[in-house]
Protein backbone atom coordinates (compact mmCIF):
# COMPACT_ATOMS: atom_id res chain seq x y z
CA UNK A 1 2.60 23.72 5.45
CA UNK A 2 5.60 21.90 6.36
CA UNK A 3 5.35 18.23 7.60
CA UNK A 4 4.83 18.01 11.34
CA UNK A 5 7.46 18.08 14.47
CA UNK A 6 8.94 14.56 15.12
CA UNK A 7 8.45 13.46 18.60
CA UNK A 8 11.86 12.29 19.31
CA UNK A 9 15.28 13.92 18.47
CA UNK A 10 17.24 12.89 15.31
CA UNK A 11 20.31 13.44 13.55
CA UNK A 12 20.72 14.04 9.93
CA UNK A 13 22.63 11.31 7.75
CA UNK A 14 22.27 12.35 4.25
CA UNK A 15 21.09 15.16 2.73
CA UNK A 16 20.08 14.46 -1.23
CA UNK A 17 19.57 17.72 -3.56
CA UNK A 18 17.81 17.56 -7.10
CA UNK A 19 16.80 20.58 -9.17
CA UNK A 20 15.74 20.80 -13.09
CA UNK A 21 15.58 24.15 -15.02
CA UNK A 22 14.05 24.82 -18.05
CA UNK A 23 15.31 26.79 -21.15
CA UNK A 24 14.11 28.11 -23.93
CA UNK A 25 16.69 28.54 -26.60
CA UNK A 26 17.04 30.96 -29.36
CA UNK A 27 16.68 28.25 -32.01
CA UNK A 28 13.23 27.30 -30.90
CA UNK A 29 14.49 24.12 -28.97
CA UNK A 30 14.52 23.89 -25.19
CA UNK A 31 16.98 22.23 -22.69
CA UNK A 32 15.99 20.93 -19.54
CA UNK A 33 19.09 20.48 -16.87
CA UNK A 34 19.08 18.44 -13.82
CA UNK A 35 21.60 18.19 -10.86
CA UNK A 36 22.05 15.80 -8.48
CA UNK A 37 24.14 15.57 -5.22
CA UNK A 38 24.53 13.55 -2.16
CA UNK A 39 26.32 14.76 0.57
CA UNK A 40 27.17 13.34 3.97
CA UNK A 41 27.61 15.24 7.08
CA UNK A 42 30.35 13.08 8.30
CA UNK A 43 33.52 11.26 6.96
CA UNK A 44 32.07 8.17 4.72
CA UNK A 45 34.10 5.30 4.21
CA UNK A 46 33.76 3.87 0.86
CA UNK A 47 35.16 0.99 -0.88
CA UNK A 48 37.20 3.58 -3.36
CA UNK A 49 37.93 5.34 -0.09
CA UNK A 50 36.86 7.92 2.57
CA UNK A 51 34.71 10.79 1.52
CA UNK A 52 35.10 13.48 3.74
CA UNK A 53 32.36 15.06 5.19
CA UNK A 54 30.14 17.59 3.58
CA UNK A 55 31.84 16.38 -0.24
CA UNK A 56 29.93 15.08 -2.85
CA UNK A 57 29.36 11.33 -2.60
CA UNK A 58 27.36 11.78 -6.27
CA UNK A 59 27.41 15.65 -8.23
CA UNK A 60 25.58 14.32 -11.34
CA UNK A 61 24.21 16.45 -13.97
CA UNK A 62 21.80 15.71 -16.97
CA UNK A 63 20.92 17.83 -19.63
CA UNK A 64 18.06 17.13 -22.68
CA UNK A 65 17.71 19.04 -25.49
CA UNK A 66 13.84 18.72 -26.55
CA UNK A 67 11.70 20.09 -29.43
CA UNK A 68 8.51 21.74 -29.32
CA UNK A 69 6.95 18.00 -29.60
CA UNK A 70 8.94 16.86 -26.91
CA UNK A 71 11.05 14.87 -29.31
CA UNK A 72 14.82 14.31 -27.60
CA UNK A 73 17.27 15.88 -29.39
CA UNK A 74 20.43 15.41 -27.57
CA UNK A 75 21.12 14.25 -24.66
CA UNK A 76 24.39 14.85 -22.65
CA UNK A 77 25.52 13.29 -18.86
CA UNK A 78 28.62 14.80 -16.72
CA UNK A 79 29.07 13.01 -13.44
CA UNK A 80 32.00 15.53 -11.11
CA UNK A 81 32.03 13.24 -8.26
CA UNK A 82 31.27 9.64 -7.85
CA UNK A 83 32.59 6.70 -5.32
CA UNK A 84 33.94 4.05 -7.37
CA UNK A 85 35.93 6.62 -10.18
CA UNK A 86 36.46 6.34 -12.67
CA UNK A 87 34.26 3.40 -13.56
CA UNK A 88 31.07 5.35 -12.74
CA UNK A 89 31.32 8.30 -14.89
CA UNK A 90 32.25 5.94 -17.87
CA UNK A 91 28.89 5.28 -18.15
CA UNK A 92 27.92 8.91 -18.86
CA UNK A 93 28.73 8.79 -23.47
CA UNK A 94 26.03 6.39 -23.05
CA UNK A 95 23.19 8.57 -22.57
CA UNK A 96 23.50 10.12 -25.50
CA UNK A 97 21.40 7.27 -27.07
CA UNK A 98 18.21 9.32 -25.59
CA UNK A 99 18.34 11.25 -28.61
CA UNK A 100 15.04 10.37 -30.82
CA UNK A 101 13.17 9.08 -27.87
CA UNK A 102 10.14 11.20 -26.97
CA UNK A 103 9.36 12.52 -23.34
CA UNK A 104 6.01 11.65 -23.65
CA UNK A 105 5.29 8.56 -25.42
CA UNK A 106 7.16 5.82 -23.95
CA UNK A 107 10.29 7.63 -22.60
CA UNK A 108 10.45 5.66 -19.37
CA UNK A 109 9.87 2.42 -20.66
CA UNK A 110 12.58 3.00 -23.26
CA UNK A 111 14.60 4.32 -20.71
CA UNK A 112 14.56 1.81 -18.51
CA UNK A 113 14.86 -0.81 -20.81
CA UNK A 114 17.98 0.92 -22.37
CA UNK A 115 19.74 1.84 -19.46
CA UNK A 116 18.70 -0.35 -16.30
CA UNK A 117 20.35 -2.01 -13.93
CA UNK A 118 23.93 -2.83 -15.06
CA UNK A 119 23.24 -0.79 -18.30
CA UNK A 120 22.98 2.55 -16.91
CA UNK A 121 23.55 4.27 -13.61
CA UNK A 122 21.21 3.99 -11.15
CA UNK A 123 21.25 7.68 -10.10
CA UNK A 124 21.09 9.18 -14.09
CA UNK A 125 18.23 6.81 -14.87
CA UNK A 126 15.96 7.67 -12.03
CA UNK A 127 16.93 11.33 -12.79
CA UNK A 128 15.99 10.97 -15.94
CA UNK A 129 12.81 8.99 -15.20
CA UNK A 130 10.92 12.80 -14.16
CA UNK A 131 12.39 14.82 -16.84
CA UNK A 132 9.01 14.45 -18.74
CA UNK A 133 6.79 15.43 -15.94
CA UNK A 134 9.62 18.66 -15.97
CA UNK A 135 9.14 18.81 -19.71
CA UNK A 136 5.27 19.55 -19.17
CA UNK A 137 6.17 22.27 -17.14
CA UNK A 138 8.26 23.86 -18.66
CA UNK A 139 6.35 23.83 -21.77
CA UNK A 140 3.17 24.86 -19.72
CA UNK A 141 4.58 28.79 -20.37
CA UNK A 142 3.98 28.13 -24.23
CA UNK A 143 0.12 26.58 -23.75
CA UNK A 144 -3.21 27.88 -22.17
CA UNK A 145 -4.74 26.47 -19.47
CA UNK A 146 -7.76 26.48 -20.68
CA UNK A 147 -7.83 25.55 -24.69
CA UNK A 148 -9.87 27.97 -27.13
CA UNK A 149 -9.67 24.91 -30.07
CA UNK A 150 -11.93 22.98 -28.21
CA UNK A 151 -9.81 20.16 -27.10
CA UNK A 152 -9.55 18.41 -24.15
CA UNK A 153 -6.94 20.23 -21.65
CA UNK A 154 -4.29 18.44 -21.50
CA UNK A 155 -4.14 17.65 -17.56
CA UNK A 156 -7.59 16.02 -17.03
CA UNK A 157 -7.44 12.80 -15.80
CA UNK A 158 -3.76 12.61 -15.13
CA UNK A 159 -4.09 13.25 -11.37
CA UNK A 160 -6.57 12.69 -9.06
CA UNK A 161 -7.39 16.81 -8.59
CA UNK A 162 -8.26 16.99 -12.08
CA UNK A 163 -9.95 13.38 -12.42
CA UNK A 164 -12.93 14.45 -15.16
CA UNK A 165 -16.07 12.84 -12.56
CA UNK A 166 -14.21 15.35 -9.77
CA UNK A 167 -15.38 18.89 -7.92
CA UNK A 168 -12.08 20.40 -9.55
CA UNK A 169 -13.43 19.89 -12.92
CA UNK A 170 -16.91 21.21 -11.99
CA UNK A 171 -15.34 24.58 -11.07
CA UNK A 172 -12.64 24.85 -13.55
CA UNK A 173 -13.68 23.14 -16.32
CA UNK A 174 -17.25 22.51 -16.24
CA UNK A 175 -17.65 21.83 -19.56
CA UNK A 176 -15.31 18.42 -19.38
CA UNK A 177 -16.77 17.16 -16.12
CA UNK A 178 -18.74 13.62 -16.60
CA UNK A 179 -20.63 12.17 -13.68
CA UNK A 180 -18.49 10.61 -10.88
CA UNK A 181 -18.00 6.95 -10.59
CA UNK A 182 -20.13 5.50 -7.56
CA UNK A 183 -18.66 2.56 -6.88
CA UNK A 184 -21.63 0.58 -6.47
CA UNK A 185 -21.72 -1.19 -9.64
């Protein structure tokens, strides 16, 4: 369902496009990519200069190479278009130093602390701030839904849906479901 009509006209200013694909390579490690752009729809004056309408203000692209674990393996940053070049894309050698970090256990923390603010780019480090919310995706393929070993799936509690006192759980996975908080405490 889309989002409903607005009541009064507009006109569009910016149009901002992200998309992240998965891989899995033939070595058993898998690379997630990410692409950012931001486009006006009419001539933008910059600082560095004028950006004609319709070109890339920003055409960043991130890619992490990740183990089975999750583990960062390599990490590699290519910014094509930029407004202050070529002092933005000098940042991008930088984010290399992802490698050894892991998606899940800490990531954005270290991130953030490694490359925020005047550290990093602003753009890259946001980007890079939902690659492990990507990285459980992508790995989803590779792991059940519902676990035969008898552990915990790995999505309770990590959204309200699938919150383990929830109706969700009760129809999909009865088994974890624990009596709902009441609030009345």
């Amino acid at each position: 369902m889309p989002l409903s009509a607005e009541p009064v006209s507009r006109i569009r200013k910016h149009v901002r496009s992200v998309r992240f694909e998965g891989y899995a390579r033939a070595d058993g490690l898998w690379d997630i990519e990410a692409h950012l752009t931001d486009i006006k729809p009419e001539d933008y004056p910059l600082a560095s200069g004028v950006r004609p309408a319709g070109s890339p203000v920003h055409d960043m692209w991130l890619r992490l190479t990740i183990d089975r674990k999750t583990n960062v393996v390599s990490a590699q940053a290519c910014i094509d278009a930029m407004p202050y070049p070529p002092h933005c894309a000098a940042i991008a050698p930088d984010f290399a130093a992802l490698a050894g970090l892991n998606l899940l256990r800490g990531f954005r923390k270290a991130l953030y602390a490694r490359f925020g603010g005047v550290d990093g780019c602003t753009h890259l480090t946001e980007l890079l701030s939902q690659f492990p919310s990507v990285a459980i995706q992508m790995l989803a393929v590779e792991q059940r839904d519902i676990h035969d070993d008898g552990g915990k799936p790995f999505q309770l509690d990590r959204c309200h849906a699938l919150e383990t006192g929830g109706e969700a759980v009760g129809l999909y996975y009865p088994r974890w479901q624990r009596e709902a908080k009441t609030g009345t405490d």
